[in-house]
Protein backbone atom coordinates (compact mmCIF):
# COMPACT_ATOMS: atom_id res chain seq x y z
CA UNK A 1 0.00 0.00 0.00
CA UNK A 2 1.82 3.28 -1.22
CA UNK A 3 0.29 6.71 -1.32
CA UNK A 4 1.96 9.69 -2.00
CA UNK A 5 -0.07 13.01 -2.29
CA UNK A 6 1.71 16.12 -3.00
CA UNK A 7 0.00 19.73 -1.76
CA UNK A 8 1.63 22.83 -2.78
CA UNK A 9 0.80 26.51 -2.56
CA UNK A 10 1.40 26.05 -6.95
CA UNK A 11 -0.10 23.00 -7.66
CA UNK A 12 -2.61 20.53 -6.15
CA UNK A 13 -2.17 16.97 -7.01
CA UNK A 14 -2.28 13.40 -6.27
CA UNK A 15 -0.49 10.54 -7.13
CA UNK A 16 -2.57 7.44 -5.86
CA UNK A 17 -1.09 3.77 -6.10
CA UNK A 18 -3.53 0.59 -4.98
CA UNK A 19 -5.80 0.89 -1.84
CA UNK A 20 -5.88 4.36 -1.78
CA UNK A 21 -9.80 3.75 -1.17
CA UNK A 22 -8.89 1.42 1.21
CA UNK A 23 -6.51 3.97 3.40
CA UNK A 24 -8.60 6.42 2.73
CA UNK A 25 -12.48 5.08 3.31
CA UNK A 26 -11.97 2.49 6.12
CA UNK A 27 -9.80 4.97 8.08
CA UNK A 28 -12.80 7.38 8.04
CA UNK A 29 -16.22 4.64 8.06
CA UNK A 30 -18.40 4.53 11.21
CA UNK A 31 -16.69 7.51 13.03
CA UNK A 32 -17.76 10.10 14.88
CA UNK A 33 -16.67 13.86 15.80
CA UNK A 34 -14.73 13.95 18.75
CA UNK A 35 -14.48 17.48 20.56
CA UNK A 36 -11.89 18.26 22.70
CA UNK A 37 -10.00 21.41 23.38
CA UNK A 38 -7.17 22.52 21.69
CA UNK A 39 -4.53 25.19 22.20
CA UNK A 40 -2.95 27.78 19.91
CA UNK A 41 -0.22 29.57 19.75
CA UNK A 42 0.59 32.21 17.07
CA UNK A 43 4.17 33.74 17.26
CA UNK A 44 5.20 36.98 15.37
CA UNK A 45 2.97 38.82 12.50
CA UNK A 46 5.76 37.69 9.31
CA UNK A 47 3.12 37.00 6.43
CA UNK A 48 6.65 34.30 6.19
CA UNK A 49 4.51 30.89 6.94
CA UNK A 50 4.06 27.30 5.19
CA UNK A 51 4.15 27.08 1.47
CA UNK A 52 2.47 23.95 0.99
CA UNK A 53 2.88 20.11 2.42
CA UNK A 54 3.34 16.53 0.87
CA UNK A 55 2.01 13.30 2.37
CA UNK A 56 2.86 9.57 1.59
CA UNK A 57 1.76 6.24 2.86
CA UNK A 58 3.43 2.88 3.09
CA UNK A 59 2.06 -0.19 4.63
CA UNK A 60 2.74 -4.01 3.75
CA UNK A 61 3.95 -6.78 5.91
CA UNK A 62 6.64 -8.38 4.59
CA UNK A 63 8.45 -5.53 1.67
CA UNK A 64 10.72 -3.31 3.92
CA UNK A 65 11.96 -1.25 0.77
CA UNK A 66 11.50 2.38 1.23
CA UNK A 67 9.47 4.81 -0.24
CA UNK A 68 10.96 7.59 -1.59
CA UNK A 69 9.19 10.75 -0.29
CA UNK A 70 12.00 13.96 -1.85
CA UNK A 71 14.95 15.11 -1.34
CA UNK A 72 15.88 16.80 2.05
CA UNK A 73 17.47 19.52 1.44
CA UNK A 74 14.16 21.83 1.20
CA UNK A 75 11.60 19.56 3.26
CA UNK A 76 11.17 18.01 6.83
CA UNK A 77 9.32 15.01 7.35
CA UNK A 78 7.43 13.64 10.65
CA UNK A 79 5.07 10.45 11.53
CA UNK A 80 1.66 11.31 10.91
CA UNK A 81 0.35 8.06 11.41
CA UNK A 82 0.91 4.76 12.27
CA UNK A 83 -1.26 1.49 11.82
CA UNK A 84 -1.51 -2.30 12.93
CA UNK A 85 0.56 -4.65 14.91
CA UNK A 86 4.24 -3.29 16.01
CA UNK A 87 4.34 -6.11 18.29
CA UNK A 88 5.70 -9.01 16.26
CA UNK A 89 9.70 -8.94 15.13
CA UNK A 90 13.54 -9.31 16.06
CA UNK A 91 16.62 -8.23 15.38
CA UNK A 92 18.75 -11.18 15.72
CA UNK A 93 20.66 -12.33 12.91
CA UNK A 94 18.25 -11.47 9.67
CA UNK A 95 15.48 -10.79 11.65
CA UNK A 96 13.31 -7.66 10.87
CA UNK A 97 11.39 -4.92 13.43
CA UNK A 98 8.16 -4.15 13.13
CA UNK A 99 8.72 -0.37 11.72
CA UNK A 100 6.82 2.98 10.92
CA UNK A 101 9.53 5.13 10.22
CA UNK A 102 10.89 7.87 8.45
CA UNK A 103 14.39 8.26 7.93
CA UNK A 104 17.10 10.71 6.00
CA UNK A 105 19.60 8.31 4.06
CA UNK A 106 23.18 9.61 3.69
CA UNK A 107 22.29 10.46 -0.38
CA UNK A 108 20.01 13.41 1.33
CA UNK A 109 17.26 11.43 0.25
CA UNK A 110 13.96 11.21 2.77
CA UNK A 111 12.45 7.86 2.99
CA UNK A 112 9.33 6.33 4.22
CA UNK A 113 9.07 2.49 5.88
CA UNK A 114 5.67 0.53 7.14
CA UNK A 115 6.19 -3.28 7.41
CA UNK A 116 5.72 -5.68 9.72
CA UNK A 117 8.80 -7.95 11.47
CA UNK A 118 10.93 -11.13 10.44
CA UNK A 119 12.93 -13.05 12.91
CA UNK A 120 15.97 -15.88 11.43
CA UNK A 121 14.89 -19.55 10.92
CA UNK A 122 16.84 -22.33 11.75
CA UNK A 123 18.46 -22.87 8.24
CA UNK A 124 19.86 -18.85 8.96
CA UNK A 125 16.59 -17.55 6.47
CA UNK A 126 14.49 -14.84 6.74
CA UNK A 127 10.86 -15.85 8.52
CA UNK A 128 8.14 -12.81 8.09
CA UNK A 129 5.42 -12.97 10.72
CA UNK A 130 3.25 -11.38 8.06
CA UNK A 131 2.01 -9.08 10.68
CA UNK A 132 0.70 -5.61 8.90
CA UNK A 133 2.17 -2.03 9.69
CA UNK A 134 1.39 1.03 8.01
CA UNK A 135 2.92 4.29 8.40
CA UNK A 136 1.96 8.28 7.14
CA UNK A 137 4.02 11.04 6.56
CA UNK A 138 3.63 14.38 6.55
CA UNK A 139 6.28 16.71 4.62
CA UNK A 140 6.77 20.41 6.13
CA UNK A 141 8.62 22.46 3.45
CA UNK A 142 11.34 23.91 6.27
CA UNK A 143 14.77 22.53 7.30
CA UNK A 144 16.34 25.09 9.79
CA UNK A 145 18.47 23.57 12.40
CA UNK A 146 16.76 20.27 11.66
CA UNK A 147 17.89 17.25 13.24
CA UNK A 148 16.98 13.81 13.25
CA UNK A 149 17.64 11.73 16.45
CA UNK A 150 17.46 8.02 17.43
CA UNK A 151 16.33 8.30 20.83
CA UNK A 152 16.51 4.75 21.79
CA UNK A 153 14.28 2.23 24.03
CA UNK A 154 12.59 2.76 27.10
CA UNK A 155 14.00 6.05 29.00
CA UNK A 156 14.17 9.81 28.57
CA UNK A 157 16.55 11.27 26.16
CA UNK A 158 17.32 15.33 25.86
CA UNK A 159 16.70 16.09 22.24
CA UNK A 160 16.94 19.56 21.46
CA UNK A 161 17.79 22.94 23.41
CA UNK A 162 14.82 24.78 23.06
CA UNK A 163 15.38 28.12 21.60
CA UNK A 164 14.34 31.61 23.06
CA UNK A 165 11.78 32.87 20.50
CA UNK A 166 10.04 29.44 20.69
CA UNK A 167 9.47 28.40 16.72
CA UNK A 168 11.42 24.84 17.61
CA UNK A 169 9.19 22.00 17.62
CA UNK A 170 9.83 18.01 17.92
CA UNK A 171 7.53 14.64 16.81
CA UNK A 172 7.96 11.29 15.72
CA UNK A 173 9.92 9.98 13.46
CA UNK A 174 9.86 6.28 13.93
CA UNK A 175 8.00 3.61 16.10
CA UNK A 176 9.82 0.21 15.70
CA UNK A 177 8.80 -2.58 18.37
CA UNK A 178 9.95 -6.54 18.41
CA UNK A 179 8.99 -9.70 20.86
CA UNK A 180 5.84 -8.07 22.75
CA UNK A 181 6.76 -4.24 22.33
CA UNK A 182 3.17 -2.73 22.21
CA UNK A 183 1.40 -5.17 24.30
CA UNK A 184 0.25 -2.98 27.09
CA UNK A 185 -2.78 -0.36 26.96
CA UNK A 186 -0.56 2.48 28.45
CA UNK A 187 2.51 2.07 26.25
CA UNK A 188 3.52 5.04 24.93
CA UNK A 189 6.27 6.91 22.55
CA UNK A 190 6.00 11.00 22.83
CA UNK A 191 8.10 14.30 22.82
CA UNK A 192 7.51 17.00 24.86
CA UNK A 193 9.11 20.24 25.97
CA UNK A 194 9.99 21.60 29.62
CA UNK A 195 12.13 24.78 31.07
CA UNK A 196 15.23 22.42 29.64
CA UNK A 197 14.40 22.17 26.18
CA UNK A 198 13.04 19.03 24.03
CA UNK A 199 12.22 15.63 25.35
CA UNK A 200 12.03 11.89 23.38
CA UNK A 201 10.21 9.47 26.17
CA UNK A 202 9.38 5.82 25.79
CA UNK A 203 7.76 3.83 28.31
CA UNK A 204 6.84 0.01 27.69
CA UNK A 205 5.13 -2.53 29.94
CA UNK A 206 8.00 -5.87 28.76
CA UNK A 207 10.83 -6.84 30.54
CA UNK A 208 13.81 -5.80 28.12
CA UNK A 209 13.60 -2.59 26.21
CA UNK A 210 12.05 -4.25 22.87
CA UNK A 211 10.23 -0.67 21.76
CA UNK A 212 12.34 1.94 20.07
CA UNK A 213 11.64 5.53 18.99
CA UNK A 214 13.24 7.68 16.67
CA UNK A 215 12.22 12.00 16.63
CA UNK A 216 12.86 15.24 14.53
CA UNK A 217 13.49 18.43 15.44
CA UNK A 218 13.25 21.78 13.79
CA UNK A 219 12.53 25.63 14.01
CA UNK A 220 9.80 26.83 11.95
CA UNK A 221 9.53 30.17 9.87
CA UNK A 222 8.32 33.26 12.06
CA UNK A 223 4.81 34.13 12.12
CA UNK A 224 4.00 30.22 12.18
CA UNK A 225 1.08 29.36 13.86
CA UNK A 226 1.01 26.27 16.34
CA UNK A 227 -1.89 24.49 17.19
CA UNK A 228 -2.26 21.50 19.86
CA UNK A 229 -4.36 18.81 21.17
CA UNK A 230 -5.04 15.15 21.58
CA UNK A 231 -7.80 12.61 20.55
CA UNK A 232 -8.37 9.00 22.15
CA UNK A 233 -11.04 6.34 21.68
CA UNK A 234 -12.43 3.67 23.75
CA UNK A 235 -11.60 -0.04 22.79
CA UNK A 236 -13.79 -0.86 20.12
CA UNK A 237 -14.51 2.38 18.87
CA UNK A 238 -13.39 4.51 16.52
CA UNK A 239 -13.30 8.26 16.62
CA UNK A 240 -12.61 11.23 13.62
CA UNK A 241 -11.65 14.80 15.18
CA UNK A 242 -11.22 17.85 13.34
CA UNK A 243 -8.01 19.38 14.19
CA UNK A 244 -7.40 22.37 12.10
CA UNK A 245 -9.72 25.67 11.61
CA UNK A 246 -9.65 28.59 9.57
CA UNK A 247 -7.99 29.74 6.29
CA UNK A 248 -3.77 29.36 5.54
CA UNK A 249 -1.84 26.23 4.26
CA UNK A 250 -1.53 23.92 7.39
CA UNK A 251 0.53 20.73 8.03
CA UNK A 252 -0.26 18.50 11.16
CA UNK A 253 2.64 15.37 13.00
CA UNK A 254 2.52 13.00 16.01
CA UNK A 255 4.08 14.22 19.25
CA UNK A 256 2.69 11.24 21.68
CA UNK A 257 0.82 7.78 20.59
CA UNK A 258 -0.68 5.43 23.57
CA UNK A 259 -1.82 2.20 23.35
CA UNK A 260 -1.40 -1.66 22.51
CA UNK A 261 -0.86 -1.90 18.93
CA UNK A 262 -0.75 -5.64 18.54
CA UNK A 263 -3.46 -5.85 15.92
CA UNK A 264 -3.30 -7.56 12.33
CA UNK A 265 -5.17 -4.58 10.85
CA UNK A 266 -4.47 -1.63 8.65
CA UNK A 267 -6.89 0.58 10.36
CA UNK A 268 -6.48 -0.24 13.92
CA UNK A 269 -4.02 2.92 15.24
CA UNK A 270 -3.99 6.80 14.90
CA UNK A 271 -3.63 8.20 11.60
CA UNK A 272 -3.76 11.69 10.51
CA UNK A 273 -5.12 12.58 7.15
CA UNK A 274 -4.74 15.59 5.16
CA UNK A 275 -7.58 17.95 3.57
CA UNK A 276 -8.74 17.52 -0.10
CA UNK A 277 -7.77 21.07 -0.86
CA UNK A 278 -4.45 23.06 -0.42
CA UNK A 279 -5.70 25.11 2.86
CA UNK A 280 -8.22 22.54 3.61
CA UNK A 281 -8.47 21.34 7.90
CA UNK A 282 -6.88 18.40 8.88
CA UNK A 283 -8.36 15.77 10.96
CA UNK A 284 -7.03 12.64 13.51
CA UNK A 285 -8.68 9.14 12.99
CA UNK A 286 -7.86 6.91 16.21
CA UNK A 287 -9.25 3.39 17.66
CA UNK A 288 -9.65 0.78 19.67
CA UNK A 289 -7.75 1.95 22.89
CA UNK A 290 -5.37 4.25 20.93
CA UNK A 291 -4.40 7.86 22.01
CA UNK A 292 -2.70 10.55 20.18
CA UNK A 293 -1.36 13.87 20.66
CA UNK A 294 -0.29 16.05 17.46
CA UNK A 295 1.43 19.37 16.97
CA UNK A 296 -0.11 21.40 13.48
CA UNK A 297 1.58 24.51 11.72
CA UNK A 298 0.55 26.85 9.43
């Protein structure tokens, strides 16, 4: 399952591979609004803000080749979303992690993973558990004092010194989990600032550190807008929130994701999905037990 839609303040396109009705309709059937509060926080009066967004999807069980989302020298990408069962994989001998990641590769090339995990047979082979992962991205067309970090297993781990006129801003960059990772209701990946400056935190309920988190940090243009919030549903439900208002090009990542995700299903996580239209509002599509926090720019 590859998706790649491309929003820009020039052009407005899509490039759709299979299941786009797939991503796209059974991410959104049976839901319902879900209102909670946000927070906003607009910083400086520069007419300077976002120029436009991309947004890609990957998700198949056993194929961990990339997808290609641009080069990074004039775009930053974050997890938007992340799908199905991270809880299944190894990484012993040829074995594979479950993974929804993006990563930069050393050609200054930006690539997207979603696939579930592999662990080594007997005979030294590769063994897929055929479990399914998918993974969004969302593109931000900025790159000042970017920096991608692996932040490791379960811990806290200072990302980022935040600086004074506040326009730096962290998320998620990768989720991988092997051997039981995501079991638990109330295991969790997030970032989050303090008086210190950025944080990466990952907190799993196994008994070695089989979770793994990867983040991004970067400063935004002045005059950007930030808007906050969160969105959870109940086990067994699924819930669609609005999470963007108003006029202006806006582009929305994950900061925080709760929950087991231990499911064989494409549409059993938090995913957030882009507007139809260039300035369109984004909204935040999460189930069965999941939790999500998000940061959005424009």
């Amino acid at each position: 399952m590859n998706t790649n839609s491309v929003m820009t303040a020039w052009s407005f396109r899509c490039l759709t591979c299979v299941n786009l009705t797939l991503l796209a309709g059974g991410l959104s059937l049976g839901c319902a609004a879900d209102l909670e509060i946000d927070t906003e926080e607009e910083l400086g009066e520069s007419a300077e803000r976002l120029t436009g967004w991309t947004y890609h999807a990957k998700g198949t069980t056993t194929d961990p080749t990339p997808l290609d989302m641009g080069s990074m020298n004039d775009r930053t990408c974050v997890l938007s979303g992340v799908a199905g069962n991270l809880s299944q994989g190894s990484r012993e001998g040829v074995g594979e992690r479950a993974t929804a990641e993006v990563r930069p590769t050393i050609d200054q090339r930006l690539h997207l993973k979603g696939h579930g995990g592999a662990h080594e047979g007997s005979a030294g082979e590769k063994i897929w558990y055929n479990n399914p992962v998918l993974a969004t991205a969302t593109c931000f067309f900025t790159t000042q004092n970017r920096e991608y970090n692996n932040a490791g297993g379960d811990g806290t781990t200072l990302l980022a010194v935040g600086h004074s006129d506040g326009l730096t801003r962290c998320f998620i960059a990768a989720l991988h989990g092997i051997d039981g990772a995501w079991n638990h209701p109330d295991d969790h990946a997030r970032v989050f600032p303090d008086d210190f400056g950025w944080w990466a935190e990952s907190e799993h309920h196994t008994s070695t550190p089989n979770a793994f988190v990867d983040t991004v940090c970067l400063d935004f243009p002045e005059g950007t807008v930030f808007t906050t919030g969160s969105a959870s549903a109940l086990p067994g439900q699924t819930k669609t929130k609005v999470i963007t208002s108003g006029t202006g090009i806006k582009g929305c990542g994950l900061t925080h994701v709760t929950g087991a995700f231990n499911n064989d299903s494409w549409t059993d996580g938090v995913i957030i999905n882009p507007p139809s239209a260039i300035n369109g509002d984004w909204t935040i599509t999460v189930s069965n037990g999941k939790a999500a926090m998000y940061t959005c720019a424009k």
